[in-house]
PDB file of N, CA and C in Angstrom:
ATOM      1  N   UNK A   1      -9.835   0.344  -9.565  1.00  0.00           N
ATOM      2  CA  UNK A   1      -9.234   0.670  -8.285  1.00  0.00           C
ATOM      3  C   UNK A   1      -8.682  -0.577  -7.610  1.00  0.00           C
ATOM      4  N   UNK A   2      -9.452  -1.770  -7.639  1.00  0.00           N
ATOM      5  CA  UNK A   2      -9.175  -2.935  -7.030  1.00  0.00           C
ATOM      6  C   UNK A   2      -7.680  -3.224  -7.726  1.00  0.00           C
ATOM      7  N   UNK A   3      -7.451  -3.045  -9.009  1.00  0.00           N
ATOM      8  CA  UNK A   3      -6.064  -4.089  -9.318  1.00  0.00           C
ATOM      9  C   UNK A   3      -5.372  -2.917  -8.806  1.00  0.00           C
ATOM     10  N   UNK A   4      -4.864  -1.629  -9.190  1.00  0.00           N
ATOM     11  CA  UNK A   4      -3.741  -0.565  -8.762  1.00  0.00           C
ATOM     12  C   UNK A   4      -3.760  -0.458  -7.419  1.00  0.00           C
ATOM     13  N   UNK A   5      -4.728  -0.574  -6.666  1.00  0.00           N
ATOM     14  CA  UNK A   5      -4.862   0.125  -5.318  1.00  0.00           C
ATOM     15  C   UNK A   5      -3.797  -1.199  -4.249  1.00  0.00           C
ATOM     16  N   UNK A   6      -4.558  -2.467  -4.918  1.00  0.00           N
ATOM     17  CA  UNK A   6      -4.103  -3.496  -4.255  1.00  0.00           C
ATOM     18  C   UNK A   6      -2.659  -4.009  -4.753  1.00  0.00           C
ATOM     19  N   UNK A   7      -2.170  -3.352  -5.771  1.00  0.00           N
ATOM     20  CA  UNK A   7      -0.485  -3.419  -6.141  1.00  0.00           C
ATOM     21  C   UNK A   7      -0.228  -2.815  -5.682  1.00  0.00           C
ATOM     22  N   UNK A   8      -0.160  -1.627  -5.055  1.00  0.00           N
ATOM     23  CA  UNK A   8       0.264  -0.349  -4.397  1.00  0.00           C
ATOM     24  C   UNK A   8       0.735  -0.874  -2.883  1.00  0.00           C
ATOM     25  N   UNK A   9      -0.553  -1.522  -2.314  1.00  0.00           N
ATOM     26  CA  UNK A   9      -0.277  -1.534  -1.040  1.00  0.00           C
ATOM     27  C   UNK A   9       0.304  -2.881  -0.749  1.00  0.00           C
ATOM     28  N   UNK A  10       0.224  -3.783  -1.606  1.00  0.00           N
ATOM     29  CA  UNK A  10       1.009  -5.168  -1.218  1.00  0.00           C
ATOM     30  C   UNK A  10       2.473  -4.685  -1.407  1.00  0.00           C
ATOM     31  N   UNK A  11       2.845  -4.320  -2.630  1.00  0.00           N
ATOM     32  CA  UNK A  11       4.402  -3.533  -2.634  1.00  0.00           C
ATOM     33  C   UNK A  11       4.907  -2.582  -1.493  1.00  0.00           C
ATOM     34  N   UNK A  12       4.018  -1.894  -0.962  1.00  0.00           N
ATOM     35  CA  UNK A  12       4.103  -1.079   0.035  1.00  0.00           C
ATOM     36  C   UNK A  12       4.457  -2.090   1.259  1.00  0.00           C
ATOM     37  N   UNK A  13       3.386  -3.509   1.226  1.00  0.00           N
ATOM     38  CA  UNK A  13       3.971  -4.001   2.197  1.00  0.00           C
ATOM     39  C   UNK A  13       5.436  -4.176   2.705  1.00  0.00           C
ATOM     40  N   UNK A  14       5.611  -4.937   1.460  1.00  0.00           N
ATOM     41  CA  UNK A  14       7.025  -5.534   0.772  1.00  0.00           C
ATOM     42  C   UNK A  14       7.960  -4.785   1.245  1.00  0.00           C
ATOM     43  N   UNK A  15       7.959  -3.309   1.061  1.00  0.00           N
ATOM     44  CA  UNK A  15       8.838  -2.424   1.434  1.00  0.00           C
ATOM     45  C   UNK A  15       9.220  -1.754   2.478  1.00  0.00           C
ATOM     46  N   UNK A  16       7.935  -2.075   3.407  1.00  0.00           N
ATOM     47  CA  UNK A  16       8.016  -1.424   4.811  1.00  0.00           C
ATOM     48  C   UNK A  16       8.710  -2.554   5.842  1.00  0.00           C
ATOM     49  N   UNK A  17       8.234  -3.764   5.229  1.00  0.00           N
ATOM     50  CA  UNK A  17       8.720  -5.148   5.775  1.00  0.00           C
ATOM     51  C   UNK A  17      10.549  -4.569   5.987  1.00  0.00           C
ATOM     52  N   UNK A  18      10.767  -4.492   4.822  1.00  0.00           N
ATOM     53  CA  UNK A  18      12.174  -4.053   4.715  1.00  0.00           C
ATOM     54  C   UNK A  18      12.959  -2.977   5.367  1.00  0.00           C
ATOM     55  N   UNK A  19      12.170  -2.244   5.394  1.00  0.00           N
ATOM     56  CA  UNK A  19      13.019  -0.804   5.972  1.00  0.00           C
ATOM     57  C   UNK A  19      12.831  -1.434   6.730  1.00  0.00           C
ATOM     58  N   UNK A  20      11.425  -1.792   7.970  1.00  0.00           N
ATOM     59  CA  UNK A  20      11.793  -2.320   9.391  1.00  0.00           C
ATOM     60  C   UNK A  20      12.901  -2.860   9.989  1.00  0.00           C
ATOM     61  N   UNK A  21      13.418  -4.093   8.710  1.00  0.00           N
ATOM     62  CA  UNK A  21      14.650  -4.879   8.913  1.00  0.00           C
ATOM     63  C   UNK A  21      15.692  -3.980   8.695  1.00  0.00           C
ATOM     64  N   UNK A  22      16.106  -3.018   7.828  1.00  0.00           N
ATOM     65  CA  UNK A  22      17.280  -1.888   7.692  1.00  0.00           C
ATOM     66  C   UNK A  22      17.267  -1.177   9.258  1.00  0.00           C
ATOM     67  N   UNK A  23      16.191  -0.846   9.556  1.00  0.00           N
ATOM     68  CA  UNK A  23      16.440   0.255  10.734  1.00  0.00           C
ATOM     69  C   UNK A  23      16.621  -0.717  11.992  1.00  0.00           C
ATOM     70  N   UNK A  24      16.114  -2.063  12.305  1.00  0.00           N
ATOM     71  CA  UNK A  24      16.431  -2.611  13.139  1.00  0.00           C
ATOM     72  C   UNK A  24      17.870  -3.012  12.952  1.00  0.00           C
ATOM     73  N   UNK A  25      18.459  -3.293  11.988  1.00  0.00           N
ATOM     74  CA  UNK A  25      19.806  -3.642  11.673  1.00  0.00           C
ATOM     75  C   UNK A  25      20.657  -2.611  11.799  1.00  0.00           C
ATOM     76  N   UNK A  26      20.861  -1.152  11.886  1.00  0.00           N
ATOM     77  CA  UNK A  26      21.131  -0.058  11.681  1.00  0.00           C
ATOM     78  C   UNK A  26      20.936   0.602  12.960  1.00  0.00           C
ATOM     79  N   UNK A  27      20.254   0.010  13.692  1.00  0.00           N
ATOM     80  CA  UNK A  27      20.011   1.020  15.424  1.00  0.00           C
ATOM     81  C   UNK A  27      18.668   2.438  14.763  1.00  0.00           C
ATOM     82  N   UNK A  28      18.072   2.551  13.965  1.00  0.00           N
ATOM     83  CA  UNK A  28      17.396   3.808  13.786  1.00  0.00           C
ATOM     84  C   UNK A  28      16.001   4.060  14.386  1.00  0.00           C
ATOM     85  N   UNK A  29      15.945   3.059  15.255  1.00  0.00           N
ATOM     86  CA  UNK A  29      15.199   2.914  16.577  1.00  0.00           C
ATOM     87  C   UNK A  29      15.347   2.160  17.451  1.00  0.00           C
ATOM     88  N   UNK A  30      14.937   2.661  18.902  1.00  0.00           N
ATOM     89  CA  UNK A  30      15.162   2.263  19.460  1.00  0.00           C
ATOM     90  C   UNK A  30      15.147   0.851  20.236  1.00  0.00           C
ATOM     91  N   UNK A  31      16.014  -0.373  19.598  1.00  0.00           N
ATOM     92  CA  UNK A  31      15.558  -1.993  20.070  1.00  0.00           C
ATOM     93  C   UNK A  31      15.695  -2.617  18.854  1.00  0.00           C
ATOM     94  N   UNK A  32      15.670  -3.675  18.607  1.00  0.00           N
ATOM     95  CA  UNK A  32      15.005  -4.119  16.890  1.00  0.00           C
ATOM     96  C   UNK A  32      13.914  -4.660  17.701  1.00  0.00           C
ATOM     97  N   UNK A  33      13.289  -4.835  18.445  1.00  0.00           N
ATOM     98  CA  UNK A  33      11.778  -5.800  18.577  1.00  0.00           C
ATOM     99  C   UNK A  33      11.000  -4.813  17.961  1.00  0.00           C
ATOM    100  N   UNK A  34      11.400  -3.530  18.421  1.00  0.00           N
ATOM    101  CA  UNK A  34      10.407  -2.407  18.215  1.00  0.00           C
ATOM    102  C   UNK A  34      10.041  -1.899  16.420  1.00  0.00           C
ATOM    103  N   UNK A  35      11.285  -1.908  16.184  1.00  0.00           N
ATOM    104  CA  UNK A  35      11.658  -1.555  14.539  1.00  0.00           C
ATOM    105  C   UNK A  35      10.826  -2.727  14.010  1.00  0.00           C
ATOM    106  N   UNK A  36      10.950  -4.086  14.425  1.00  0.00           N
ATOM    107  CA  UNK A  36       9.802  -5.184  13.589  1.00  0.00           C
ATOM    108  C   UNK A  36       8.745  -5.540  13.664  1.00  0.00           C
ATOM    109  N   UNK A  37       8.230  -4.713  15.428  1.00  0.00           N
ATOM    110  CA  UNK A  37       7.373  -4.521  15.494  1.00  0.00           C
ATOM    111  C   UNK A  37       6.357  -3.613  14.396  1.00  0.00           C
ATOM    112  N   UNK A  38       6.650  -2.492  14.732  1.00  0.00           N
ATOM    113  CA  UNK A  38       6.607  -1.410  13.856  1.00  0.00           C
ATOM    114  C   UNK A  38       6.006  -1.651  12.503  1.00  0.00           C
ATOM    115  N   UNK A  39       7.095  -1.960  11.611  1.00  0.00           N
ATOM    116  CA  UNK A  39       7.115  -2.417  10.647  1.00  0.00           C
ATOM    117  C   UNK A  39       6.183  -3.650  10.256  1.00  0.00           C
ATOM    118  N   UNK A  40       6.295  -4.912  10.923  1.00  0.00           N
ATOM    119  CA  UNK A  40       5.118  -5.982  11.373  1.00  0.00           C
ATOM    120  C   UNK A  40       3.725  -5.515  10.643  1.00  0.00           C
ATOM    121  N   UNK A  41       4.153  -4.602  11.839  1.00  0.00           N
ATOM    122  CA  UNK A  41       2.250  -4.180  12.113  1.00  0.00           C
ATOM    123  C   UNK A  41       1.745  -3.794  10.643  1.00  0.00           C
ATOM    124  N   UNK A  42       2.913  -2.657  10.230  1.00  0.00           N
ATOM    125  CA  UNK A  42       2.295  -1.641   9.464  1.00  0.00           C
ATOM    126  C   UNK A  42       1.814  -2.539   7.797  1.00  0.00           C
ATOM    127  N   UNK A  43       3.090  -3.598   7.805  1.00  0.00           N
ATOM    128  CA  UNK A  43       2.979  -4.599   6.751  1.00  0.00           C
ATOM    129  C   UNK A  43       1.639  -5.548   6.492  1.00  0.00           C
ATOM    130  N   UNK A  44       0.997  -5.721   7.762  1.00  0.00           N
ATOM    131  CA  UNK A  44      -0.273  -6.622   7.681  1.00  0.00           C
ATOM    132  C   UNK A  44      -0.926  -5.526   8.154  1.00  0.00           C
ATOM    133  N   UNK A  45      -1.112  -4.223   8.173  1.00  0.00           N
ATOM    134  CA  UNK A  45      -2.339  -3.734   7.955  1.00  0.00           C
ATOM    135  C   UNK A  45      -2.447  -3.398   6.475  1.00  0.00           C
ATOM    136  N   UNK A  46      -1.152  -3.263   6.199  1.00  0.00           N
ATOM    137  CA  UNK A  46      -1.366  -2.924   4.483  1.00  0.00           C
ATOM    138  C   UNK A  46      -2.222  -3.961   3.765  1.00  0.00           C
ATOM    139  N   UNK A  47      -1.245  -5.130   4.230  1.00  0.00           N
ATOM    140  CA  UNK A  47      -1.939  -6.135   3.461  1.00  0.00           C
ATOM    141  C   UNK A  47      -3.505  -6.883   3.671  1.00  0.00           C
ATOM    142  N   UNK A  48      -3.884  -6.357   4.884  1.00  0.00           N
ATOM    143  CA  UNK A  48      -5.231  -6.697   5.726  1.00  0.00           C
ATOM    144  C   UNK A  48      -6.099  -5.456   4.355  1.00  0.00           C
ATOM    145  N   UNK A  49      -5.551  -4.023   4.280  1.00  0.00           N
ATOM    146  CA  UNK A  49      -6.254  -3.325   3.767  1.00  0.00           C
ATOM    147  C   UNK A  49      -6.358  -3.806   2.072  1.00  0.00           C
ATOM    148  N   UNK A  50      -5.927  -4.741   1.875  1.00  0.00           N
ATOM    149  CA  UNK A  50      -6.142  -4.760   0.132  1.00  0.00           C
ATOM    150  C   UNK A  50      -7.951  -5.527   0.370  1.00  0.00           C
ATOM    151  N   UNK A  51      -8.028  -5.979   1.008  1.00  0.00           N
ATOM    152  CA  UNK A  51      -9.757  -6.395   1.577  1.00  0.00           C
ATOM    153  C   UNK A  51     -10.566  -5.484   1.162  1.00  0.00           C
ATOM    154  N   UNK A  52     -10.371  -4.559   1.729  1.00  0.00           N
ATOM    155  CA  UNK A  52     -11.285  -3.153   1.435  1.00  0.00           C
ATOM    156  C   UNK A  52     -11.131  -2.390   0.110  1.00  0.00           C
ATOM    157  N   UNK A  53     -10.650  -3.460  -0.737  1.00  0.00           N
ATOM    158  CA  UNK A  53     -10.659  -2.139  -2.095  1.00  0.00           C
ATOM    159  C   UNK A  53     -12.063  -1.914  -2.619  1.00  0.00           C
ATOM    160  N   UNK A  54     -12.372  -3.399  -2.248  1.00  0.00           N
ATOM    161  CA  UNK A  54     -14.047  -3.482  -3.034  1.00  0.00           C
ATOM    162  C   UNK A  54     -14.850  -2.661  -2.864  1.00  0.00           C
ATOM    163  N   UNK A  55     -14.350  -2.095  -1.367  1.00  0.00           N
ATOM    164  CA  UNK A  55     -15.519  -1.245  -0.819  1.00  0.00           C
ATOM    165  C   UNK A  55     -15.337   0.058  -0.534  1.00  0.00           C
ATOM    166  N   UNK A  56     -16.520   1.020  -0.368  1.00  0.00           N
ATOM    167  CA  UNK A  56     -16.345   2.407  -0.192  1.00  0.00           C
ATOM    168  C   UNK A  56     -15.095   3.176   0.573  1.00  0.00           C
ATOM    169  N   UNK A  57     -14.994   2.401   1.562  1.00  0.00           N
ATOM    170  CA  UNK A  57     -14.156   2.828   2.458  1.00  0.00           C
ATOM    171  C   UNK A  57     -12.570   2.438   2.397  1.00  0.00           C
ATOM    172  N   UNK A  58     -12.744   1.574   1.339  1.00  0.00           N
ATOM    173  CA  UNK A  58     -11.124   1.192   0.860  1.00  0.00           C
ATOM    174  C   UNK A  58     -10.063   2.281   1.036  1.00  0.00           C
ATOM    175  N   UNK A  59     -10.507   3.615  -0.168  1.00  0.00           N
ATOM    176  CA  UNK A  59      -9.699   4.490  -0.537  1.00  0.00           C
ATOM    177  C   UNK A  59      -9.491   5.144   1.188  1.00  0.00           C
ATOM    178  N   UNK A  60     -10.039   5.459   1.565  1.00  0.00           N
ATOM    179  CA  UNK A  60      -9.935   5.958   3.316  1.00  0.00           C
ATOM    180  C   UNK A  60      -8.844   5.063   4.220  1.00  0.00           C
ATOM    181  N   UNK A  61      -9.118   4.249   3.965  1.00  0.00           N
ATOM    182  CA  UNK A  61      -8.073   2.450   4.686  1.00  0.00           C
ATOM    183  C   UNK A  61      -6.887   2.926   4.228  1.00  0.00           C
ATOM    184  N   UNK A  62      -7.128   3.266   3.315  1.00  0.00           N
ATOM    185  CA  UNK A  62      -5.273   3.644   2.428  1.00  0.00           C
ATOM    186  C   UNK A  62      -4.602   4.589   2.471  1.00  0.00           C
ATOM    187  N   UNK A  63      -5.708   5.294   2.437  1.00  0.00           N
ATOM    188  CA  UNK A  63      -4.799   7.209   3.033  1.00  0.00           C
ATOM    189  C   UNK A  63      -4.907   7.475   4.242  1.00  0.00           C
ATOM    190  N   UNK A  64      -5.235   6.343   5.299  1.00  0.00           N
ATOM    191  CA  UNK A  64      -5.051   6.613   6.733  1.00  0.00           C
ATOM    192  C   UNK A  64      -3.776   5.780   6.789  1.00  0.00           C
ATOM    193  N   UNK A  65      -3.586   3.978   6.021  1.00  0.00           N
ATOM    194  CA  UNK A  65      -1.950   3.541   6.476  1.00  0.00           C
ATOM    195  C   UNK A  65      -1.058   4.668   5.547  1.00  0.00           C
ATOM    196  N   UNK A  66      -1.080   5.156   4.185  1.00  0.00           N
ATOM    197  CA  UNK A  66       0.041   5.947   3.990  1.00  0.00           C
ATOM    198  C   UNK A  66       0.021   7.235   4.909  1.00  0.00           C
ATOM    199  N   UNK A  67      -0.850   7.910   5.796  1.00  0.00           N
ATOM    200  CA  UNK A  67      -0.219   8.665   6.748  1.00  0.00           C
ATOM    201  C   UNK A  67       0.711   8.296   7.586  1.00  0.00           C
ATOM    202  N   UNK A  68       0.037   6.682   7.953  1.00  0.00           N
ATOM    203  CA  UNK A  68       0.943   5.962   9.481  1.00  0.00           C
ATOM    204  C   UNK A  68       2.303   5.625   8.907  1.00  0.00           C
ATOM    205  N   UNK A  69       2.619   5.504   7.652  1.00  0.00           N
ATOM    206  CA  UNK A  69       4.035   4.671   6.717  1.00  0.00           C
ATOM    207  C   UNK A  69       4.964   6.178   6.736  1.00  0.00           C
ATOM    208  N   UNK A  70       4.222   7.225   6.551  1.00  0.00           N
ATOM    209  CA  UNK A  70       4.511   8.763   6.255  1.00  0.00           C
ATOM    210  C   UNK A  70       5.413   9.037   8.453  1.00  0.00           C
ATOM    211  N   UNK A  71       4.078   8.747   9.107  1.00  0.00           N
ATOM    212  CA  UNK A  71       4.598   9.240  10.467  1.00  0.00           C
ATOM    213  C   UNK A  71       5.786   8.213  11.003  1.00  0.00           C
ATOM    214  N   UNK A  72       6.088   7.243  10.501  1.00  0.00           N
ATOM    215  CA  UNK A  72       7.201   6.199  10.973  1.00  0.00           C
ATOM    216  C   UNK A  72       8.102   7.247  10.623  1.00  0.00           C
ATOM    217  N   UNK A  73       8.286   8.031   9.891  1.00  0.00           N
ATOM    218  CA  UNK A  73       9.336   8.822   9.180  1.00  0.00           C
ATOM    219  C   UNK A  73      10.122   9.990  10.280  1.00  0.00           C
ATOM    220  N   UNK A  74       9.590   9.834  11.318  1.00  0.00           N
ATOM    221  CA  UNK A  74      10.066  10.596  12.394  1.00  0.00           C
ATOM    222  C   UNK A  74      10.808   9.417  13.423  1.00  0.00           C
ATOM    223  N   UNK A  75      10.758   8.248  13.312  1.00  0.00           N
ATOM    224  CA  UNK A  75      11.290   7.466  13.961  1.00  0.00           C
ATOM    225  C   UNK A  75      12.514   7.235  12.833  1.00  0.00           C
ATOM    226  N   UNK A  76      12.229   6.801  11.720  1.00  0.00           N
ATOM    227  CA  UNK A  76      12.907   5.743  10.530  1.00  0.00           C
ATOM    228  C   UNK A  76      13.048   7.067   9.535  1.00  0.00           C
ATOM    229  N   UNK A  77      14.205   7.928   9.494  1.00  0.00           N
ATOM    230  CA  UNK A  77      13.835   9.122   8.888  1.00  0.00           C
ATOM    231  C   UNK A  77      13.757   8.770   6.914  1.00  0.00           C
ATOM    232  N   UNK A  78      13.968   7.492   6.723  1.00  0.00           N
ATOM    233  CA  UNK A  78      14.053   7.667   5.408  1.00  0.00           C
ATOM    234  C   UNK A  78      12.482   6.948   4.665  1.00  0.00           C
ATOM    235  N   UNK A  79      12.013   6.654   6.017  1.00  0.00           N
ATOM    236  CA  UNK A  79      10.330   6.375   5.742  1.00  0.00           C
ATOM    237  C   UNK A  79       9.177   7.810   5.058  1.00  0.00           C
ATOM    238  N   UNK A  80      10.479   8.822   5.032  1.00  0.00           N
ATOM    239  CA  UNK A  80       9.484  10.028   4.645  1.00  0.00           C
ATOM    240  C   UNK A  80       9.454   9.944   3.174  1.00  0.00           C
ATOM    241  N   UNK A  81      10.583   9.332   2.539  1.00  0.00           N
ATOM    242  CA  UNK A  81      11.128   9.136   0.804  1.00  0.00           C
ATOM    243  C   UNK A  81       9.915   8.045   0.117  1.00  0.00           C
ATOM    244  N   UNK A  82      10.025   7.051   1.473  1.00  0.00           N
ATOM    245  CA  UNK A  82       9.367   5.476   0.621  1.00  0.00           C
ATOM    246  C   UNK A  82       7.897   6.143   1.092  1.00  0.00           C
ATOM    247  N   UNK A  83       7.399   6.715   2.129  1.00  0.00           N
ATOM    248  CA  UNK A  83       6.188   7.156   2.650  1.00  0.00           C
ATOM    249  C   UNK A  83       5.563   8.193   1.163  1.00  0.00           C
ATOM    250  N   UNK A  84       6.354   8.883   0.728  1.00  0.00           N
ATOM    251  CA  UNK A  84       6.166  10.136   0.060  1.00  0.00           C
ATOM    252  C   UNK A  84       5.999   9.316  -1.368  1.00  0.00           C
ATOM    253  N   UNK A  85       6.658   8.430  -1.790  1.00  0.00           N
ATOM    254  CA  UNK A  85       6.721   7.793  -3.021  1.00  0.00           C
ATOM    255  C   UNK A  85       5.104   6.866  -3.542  1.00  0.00           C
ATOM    256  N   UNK A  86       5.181   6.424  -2.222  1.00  0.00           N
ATOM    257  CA  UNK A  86       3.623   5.559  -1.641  1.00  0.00           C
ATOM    258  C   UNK A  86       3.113   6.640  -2.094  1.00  0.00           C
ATOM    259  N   UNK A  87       2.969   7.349  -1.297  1.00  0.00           N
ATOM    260  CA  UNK A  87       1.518   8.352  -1.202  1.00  0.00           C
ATOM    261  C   UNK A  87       0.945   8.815  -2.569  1.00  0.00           C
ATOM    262  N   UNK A  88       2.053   8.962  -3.990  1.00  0.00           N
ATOM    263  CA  UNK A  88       2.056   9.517  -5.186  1.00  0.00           C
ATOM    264  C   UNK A  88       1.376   8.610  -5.574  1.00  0.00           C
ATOM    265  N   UNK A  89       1.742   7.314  -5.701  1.00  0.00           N
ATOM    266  CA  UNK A  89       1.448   5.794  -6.231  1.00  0.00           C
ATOM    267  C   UNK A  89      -0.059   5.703  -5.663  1.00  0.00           C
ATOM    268  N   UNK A  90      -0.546   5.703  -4.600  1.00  0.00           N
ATOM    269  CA  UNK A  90      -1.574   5.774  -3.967  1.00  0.00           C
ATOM    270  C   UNK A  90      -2.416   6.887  -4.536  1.00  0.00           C
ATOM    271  N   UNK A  91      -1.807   7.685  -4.730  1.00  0.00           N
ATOM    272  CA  UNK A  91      -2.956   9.169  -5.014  1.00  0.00           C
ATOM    273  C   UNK A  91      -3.490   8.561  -6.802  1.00  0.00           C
ATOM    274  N   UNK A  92      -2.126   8.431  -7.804  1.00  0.00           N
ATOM    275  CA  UNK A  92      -2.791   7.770  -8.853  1.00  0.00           C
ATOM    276  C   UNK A  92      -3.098   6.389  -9.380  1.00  0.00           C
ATOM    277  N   UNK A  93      -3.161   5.692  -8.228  1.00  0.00           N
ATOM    278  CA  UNK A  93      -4.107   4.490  -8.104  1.00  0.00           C
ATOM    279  C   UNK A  93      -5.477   4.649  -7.608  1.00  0.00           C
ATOM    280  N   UNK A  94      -5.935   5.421  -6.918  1.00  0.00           N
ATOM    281  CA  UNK A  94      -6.949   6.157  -6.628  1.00  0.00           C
ATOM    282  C   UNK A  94      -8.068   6.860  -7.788  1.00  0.00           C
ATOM    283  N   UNK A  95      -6.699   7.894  -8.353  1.00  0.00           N
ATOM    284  CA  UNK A  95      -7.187   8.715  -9.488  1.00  0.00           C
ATOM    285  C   UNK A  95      -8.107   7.753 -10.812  1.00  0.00           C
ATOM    286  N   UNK A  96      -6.580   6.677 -11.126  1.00  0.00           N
ATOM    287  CA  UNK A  96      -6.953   6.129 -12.558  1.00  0.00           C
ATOM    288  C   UNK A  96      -7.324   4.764 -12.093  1.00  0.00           C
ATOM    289  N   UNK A  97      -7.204   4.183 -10.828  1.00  0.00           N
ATOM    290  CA  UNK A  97      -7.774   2.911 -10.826  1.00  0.00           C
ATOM    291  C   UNK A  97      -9.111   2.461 -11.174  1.00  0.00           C
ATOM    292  N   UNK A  98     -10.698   3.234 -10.736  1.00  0.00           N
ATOM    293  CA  UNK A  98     -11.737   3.412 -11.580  1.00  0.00           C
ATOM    294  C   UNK A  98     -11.708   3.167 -12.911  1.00  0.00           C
ATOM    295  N   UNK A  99     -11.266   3.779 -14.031  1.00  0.00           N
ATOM    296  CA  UNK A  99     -10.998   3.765 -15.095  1.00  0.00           C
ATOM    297  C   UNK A  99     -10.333   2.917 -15.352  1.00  0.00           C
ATOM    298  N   UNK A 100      -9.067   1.845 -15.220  1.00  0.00           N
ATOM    299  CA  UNK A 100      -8.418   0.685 -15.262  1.00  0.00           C
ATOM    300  C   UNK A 100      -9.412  -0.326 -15.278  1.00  0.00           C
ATOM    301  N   UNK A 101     -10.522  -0.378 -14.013  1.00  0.00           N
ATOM    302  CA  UNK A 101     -11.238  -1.386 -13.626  1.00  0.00           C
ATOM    303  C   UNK A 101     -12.308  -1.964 -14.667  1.00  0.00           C
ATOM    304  N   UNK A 102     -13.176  -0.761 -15.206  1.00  0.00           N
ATOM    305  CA  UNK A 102     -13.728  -0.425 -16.053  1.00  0.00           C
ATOM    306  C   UNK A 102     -13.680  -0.760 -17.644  1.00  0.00           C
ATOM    307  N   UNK A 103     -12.568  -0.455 -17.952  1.00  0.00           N
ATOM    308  CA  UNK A 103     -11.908  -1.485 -19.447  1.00  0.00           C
ATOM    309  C   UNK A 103     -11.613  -2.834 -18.848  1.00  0.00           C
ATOM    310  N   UNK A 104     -11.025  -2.980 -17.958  1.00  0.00           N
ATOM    311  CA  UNK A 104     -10.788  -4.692 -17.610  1.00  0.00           C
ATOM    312  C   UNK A 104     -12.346  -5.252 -17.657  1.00  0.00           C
ATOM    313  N   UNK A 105     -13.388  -4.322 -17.278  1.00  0.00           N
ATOM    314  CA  UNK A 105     -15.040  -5.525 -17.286  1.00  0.00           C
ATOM    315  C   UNK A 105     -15.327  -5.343 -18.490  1.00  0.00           C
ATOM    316  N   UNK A 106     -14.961  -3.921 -19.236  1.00  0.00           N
ATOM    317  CA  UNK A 106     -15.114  -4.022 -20.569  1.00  0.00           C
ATOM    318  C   UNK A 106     -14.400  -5.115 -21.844  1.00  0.00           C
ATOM    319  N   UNK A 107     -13.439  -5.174 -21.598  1.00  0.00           N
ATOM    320  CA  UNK A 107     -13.062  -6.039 -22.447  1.00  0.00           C
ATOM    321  C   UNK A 107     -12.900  -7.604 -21.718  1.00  0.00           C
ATOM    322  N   UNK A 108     -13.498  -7.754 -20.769  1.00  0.00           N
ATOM    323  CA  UNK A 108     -13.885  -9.220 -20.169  1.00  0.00           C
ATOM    324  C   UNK A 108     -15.491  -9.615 -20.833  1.00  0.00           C
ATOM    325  N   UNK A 109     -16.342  -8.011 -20.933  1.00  0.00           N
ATOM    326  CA  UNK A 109     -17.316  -8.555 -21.374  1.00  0.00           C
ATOM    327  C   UNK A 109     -17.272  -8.991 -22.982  1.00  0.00           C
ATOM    328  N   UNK A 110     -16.434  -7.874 -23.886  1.00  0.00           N
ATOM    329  CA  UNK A 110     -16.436  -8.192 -25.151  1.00  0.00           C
ATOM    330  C   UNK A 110     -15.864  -9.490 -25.255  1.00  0.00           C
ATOM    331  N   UNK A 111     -14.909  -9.969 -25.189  1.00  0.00           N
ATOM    332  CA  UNK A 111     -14.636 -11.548 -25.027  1.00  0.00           C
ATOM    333  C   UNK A 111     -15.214 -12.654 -24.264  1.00  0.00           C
ATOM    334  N   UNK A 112     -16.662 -12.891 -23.784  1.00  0.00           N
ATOM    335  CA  UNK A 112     -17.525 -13.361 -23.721  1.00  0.00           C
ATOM    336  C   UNK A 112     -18.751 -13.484 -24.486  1.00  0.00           C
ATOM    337  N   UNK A 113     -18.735 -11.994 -25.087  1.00  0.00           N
ATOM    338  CA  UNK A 113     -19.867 -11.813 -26.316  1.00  0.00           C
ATOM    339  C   UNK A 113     -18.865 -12.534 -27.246  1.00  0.00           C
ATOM    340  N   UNK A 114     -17.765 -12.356 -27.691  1.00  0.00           N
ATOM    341  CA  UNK A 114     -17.000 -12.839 -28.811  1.00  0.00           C
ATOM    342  C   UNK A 114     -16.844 -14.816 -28.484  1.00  0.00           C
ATOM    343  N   UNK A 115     -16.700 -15.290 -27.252  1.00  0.00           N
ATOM    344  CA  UNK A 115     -16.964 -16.871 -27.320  1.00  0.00           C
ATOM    345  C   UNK A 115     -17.970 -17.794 -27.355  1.00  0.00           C
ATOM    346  N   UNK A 116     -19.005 -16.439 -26.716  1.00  0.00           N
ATOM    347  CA  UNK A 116     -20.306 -17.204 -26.819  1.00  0.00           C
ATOM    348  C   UNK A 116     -21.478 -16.931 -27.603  1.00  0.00           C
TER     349      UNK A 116
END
């Protein structure tokens, strides 16, 4: 969960960073302080949330910012496409990240039995 979950949402950052700058450049809200505000925020909570993968409450951290990336989409209407795309990416980083994590300690451990 830790490696997918935390590619998910740093890219997510990456991308919200961006639309902020499209819609402030574009008028698709109202001001640009607001649009980078917006966007700002939503970018360092993403990235504040890769912290929490370790922990129980990670997966929760993540499907509460892809709601908030999802509700910009009424301000920034094309935040519902990149919101909706997230959310897929998120749902099977969730799903198969466990299982990812799992062969990565597995075959970290066999190549420790194998050097030492």
């Amino acid at each position: 969960m830790r490696v997918l979950g935390s590619t998910v949402l740093i890219s997510e950052a990456i991308i919200v960073m961006l639309a902020a700058l499209v819609a402030a450049g574009t008028g698709a809200v109202d001001g640009m302080g607001t649009s980078l505000a917006i966007g700002g925020v939503l970018a360092l909570l993403l990235i504040a949330a890769v912290g929490t993968m370790g922990r129980r409450y990670g997966v929760i951290v993540g499907w509460v910012l892809q709601a908030l990336v999802l509700a910009w989409g009424f301000w920034v209407p094309s935040m519902w496409v990149v919101g909706g795309v997230f959310a897929v990416l998120w749902f099977l980083a969730v799903r198969n990240g466990a299982r990812v994590d799992a062969l990565r300690a597995r075959r970290a451990a066999e190549e420790d039995e194998q050097g030492g």
